[in-house]
Protein backbone atom coordinates (compact mmCIF):
# COMPACT_ATOMS: atom_id res chain seq x y z
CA UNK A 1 0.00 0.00 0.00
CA UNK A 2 1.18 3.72 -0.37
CA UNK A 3 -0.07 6.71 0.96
CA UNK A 4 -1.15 9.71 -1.71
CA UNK A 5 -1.35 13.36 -2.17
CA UNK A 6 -1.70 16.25 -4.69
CA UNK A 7 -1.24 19.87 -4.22
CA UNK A 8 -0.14 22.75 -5.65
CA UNK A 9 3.38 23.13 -4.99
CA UNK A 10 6.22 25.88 -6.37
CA UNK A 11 3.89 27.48 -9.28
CA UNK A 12 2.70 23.65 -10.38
CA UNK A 13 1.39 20.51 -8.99
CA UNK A 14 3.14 18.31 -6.41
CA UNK A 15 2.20 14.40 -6.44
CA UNK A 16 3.48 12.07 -3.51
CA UNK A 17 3.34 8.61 -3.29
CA UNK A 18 4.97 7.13 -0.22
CA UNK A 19 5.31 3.02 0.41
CA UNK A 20 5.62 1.52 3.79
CA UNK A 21 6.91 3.58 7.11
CA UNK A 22 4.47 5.99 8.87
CA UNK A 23 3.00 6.70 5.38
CA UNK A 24 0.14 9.42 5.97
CA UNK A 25 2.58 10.83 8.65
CA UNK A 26 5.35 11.00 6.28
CA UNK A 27 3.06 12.46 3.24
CA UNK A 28 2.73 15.72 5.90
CA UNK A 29 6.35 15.53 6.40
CA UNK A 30 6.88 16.23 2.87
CA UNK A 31 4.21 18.57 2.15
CA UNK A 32 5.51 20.45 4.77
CA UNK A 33 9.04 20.82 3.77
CA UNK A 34 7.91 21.47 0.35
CA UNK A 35 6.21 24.27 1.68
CA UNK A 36 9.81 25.59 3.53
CA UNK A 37 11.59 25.12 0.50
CA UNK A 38 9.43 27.30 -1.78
CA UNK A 39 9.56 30.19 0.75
CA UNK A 40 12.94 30.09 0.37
CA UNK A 41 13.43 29.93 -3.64
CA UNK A 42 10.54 31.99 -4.94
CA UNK A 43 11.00 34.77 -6.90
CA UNK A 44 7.26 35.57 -6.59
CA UNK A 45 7.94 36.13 -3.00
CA UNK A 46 9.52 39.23 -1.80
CA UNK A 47 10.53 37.56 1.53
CA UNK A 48 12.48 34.32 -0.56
CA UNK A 49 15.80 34.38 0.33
CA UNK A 50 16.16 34.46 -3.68
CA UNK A 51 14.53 37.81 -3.45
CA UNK A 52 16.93 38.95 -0.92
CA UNK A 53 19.64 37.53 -3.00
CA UNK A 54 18.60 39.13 -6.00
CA UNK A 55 18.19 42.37 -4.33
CA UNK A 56 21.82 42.59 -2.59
CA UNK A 57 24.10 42.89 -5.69
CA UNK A 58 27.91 42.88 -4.79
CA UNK A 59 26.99 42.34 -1.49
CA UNK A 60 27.51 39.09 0.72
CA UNK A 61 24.45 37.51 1.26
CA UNK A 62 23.75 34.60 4.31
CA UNK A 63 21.65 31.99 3.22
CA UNK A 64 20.31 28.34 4.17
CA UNK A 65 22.10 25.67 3.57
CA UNK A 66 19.51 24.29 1.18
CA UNK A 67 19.75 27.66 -0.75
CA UNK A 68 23.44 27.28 -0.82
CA UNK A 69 23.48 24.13 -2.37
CA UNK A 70 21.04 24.55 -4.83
CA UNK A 71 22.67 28.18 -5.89
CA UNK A 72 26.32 25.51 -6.39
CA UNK A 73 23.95 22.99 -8.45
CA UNK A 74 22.95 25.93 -10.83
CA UNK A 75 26.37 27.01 -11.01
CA UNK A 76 27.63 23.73 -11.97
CA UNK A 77 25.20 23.43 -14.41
CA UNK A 78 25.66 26.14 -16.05
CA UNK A 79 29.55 25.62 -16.32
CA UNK A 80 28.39 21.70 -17.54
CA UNK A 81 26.22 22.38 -20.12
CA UNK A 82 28.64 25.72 -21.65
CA UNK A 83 25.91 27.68 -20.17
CA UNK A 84 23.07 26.45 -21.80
CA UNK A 85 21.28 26.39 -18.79
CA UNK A 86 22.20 29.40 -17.11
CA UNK A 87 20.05 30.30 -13.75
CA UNK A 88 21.20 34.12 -14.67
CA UNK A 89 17.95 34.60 -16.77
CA UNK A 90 16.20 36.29 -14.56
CA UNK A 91 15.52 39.94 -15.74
CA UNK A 92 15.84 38.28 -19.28
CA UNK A 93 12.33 36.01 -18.36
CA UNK A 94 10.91 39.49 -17.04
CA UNK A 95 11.72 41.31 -20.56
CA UNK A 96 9.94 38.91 -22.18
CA UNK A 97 6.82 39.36 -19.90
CA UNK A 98 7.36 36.69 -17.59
CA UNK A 99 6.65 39.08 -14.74
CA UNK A 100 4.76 37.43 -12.25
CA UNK A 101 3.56 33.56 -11.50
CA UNK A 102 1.62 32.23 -14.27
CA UNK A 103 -1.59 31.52 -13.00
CA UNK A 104 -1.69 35.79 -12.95
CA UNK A 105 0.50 36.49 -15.81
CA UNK A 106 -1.91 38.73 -18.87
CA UNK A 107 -1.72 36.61 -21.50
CA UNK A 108 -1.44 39.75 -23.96
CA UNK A 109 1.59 41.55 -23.17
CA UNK A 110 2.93 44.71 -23.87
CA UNK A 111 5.63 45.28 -26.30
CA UNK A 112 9.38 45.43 -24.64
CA UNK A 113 12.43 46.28 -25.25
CA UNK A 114 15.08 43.80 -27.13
CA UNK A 115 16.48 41.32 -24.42
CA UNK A 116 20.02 41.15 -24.16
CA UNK A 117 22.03 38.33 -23.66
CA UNK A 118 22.07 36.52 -20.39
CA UNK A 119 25.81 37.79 -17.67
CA UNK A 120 26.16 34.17 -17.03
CA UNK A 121 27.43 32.96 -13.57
CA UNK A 122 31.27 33.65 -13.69
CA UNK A 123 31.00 36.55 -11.34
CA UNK A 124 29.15 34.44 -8.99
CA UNK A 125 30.85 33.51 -5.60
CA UNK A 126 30.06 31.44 -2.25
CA UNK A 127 31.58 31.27 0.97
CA UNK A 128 30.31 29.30 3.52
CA UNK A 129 26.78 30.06 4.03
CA UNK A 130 27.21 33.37 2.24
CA UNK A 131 26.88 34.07 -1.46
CA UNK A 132 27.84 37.30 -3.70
CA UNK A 133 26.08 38.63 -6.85
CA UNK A 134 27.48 41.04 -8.49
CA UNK A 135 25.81 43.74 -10.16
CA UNK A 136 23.41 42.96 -12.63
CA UNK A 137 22.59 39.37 -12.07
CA UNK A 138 19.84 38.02 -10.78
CA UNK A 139 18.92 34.91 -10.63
CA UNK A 140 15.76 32.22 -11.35
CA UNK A 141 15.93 28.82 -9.72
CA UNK A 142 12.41 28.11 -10.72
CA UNK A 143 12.90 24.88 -13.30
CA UNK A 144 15.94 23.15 -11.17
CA UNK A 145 14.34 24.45 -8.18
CA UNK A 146 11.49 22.29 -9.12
CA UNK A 147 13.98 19.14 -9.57
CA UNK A 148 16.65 19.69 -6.76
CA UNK A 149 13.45 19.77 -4.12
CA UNK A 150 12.14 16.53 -5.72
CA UNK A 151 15.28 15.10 -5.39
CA UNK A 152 16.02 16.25 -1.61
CA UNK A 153 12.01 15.36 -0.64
CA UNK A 154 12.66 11.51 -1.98
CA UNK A 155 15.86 11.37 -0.43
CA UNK A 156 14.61 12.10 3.05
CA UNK A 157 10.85 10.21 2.97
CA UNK A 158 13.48 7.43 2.07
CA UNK A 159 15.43 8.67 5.43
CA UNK A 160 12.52 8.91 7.62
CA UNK A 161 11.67 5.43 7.37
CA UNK A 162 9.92 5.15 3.81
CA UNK A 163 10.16 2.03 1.66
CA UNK A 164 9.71 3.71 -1.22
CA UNK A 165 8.92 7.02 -2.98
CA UNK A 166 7.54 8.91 -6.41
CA UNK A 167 8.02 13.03 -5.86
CA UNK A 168 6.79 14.34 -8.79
CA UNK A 169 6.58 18.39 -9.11
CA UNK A 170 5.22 19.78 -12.37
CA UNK A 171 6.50 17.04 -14.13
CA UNK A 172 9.91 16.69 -12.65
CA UNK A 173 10.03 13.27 -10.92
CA UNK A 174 12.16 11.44 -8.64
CA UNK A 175 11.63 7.75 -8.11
CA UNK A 176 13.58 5.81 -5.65
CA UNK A 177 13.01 2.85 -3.51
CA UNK A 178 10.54 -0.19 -3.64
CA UNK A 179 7.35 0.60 -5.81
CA UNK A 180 4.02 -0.50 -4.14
CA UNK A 181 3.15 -4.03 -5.84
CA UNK A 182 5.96 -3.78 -8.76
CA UNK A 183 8.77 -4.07 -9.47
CA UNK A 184 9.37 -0.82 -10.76
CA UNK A 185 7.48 2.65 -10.91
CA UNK A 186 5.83 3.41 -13.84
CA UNK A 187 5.96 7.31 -15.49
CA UNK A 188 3.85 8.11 -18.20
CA UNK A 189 5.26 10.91 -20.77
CA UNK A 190 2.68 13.40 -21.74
CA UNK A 191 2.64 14.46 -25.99
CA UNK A 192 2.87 17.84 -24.83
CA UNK A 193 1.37 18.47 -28.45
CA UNK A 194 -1.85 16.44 -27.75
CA UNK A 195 -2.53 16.70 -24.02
CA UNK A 196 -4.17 13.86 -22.10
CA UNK A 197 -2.01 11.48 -24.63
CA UNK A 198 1.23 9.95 -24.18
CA UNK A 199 3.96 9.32 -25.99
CA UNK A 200 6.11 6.87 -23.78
CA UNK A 201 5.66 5.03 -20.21
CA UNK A 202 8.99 4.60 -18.57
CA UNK A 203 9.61 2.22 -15.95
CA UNK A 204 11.84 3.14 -13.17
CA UNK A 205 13.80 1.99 -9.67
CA UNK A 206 16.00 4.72 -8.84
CA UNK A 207 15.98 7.77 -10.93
CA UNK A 208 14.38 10.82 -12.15
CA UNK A 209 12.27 12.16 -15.33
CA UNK A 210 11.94 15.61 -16.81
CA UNK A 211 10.51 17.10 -19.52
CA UNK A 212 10.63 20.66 -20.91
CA UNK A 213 8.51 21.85 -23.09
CA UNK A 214 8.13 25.28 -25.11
CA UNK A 215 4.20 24.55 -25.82
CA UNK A 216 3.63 25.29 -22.48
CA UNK A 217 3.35 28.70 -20.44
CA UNK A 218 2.86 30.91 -23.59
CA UNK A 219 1.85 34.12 -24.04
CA UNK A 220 1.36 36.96 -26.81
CA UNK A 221 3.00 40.50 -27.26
CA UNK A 222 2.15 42.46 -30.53
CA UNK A 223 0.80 39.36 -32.28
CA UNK A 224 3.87 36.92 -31.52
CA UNK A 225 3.53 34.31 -29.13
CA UNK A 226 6.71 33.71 -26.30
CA UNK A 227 7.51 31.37 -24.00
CA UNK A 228 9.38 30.63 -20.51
CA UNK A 229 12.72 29.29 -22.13
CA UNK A 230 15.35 31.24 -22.41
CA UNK A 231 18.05 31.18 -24.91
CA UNK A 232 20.71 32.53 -23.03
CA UNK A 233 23.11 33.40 -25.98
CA UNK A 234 20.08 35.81 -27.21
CA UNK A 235 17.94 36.62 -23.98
CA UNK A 236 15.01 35.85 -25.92
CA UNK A 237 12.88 33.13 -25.73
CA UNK A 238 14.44 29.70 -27.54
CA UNK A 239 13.68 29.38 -31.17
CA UNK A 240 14.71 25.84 -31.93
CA UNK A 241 13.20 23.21 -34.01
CA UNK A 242 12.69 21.17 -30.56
CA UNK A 243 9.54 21.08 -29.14
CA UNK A 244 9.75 19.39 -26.45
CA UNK A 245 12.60 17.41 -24.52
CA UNK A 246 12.15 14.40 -21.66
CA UNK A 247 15.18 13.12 -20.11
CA UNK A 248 16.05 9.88 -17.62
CA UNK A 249 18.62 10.65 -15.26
CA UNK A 250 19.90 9.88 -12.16
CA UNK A 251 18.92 12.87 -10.54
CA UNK A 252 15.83 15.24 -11.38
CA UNK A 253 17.44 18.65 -11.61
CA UNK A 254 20.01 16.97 -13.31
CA UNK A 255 16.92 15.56 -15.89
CA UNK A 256 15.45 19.29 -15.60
CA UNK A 257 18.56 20.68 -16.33
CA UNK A 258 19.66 18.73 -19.57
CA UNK A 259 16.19 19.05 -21.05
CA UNK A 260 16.42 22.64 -20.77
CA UNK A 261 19.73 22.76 -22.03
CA UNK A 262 18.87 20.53 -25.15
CA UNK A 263 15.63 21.73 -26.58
CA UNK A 264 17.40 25.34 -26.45
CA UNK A 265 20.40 24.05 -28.69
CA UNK A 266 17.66 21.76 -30.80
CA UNK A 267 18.70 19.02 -33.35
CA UNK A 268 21.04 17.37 -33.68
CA UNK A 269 23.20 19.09 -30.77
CA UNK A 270 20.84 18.70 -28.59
CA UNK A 271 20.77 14.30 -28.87
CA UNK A 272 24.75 14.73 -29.19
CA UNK A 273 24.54 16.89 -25.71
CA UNK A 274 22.26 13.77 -23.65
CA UNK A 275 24.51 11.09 -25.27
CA UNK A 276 27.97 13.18 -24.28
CA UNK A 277 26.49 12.91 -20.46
CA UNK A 278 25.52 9.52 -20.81
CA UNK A 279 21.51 10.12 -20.09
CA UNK A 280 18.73 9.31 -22.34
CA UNK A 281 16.09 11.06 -24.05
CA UNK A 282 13.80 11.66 -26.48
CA UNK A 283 13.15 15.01 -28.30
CA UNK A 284 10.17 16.23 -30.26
CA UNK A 285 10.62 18.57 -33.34
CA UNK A 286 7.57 20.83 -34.53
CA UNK A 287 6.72 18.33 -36.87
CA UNK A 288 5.83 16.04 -33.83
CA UNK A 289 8.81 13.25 -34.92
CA UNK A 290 10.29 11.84 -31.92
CA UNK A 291 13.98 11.62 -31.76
CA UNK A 292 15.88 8.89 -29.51
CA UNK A 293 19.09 10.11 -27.30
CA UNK A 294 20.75 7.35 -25.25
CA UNK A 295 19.84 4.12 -24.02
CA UNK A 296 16.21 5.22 -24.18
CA UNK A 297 14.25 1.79 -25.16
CA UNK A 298 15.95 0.27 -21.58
CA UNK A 299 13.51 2.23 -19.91
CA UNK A 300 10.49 2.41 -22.31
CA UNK A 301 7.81 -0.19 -20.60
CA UNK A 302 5.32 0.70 -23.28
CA UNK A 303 4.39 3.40 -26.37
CA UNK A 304 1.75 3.50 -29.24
CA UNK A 305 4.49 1.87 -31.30
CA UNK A 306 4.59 -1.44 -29.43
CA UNK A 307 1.54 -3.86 -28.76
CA UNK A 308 0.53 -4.49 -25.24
CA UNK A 309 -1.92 -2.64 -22.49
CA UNK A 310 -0.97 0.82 -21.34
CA UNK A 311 -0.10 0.41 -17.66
CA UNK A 312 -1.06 2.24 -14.44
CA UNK A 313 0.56 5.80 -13.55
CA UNK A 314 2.96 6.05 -11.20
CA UNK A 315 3.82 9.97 -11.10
């Protein structure tokens, strides 16, 4: 048996399934410090310690040491992908409109000025518990925000006493553990360009899932239509032939990150970036083909393409 929740959790919704231990108990637990760790990273909240970040340039700034980490885990993404994914985007997203959390953002939005491109993290620097900005970067920790929480809430249901665990927030999921009455988990892969169908269940012990997608969060200035990804070599929203990128990893913000990284760079870069870091993946062009990265079939359970009975979600 597992205990069960959904909520709305960092500008998307959270899903928990927890096996064995104190399992309703343990479901709190999580919600809980879900709730802690999104007063912390929010850039929607003026009290986030992001927001305090962000508003201290060149200026030491003591933070938590979950805030701390996760600042490191940008930064080393950023210098991992060639800054691809590059947590610096921040007053990029807000020239392109993406002012305030979704659910309130006008979906007709004034004309702005042209975006430049993103500072990168370079001047970046951490001390301890303190971090440094300098001026004129902020930063957004929203997407691998998302992942590095699933991948600290899994971790510590599985510390708490937890046979097993599925965190899945907005679509980032960690898995990890013994699934209730399998063998594995199972994660179904929305076709972002035909919501409520799937393209791919994957089946899972230990790992994550993430998929980006430009199809979603969208909105219009003057007659063109942007998006939340951010190209950072142009400051403007990505303009690849991608659509839409999943990616198995070990980790999720490791998933989140490489998804980002590879529907911004698009075909073929972006399969030759998953392969080079040994994940798999599969990438959607515009004209809805679906494009294989890495040893994805070892983790396909089922797909339209191959006979056999869809199975139950996990995440």
């Amino acid at each position: 048996m597992a205990a069960e929740a959904r909520f709305a959790a960092m500008g998307s919704t959270g899903h928990l399934l927890v096996a064995g231990g104190r399992e309703p108990e343990l479901v709190q637990r999580a919600r809980s410090r879900l709730e802690e760790l999104e007063s912390l990273w929010s850039r929607f909240r003026p009290d986030s310690e992001l927001c305090r970040l962000n508003a201290s340039p060149g200026r030491w700034v003591a933070l938590s040491p979950p805030t701390v980490a996760l600042v490191r885990q940008a930064i080393r993404a950023w210098e991992a992908t060639g800054g691809l994914f590059d947590p610096t985007i921040l007053p990029a997203l807000e020239a392109a409109g993406y002012t305030d959390s979704f659910d309130a953002l006008p979906q007709e939005q004034p004309d702005r000025p042209r975006p430049d491109p993103v500072p990168g993290c370079a001047g970046i620097e951490i001390r301890d518990d303190r971090v440094r900005v300098p001026p004129g970067v902020r930063l957004d920790l929203g997407g691998i925000g998302k992942g590095y929480a699933a991948d600290l809430i899994a971790q510590e249901l599985m510390a708490a006493g937890a046979d097993g665990a599925c965190v899945n927030l907005g679509g980032d999921v960690r898995t990890t553990g013994a699934a209730p009455g399998s063998d594995a988990w199972v994660v179904a892969v929305e076709n972002e360009a035909h919501p409520g169908t799937d393209l791919a269940w994957l089946a899972l012990g230990e790992g994550a899932v993430a998929t980006s997608t430009r199809l979603r969060r969208r909105w219009q200035s003057q007659g063109r239509e942007l998006h939340h990804l951010i190209d950072p070599g142009s400051g403007a929203p990505a303009t690849s032939d991608v659509d839409s990128v999943t990616v198995v990893a070990g980790e999720a913000h490791w998933a989140e990150v490489l998804a980002k990284a590879a529907l911004i760079v698009g075909l073929p870069a972006g399969v030759a970036l998953l392969e080079t870091h040994g994940v798999a993946g599969l990438l959607v062009t515009e004209d809805g083909t679906a494009h294989r990265a890495g040893p994805w079939e070892r983790f396909v359970k089922w797909s339209p393409n191959c006979p056999g009975i869809s199975p139950a979600s996990a995440g």
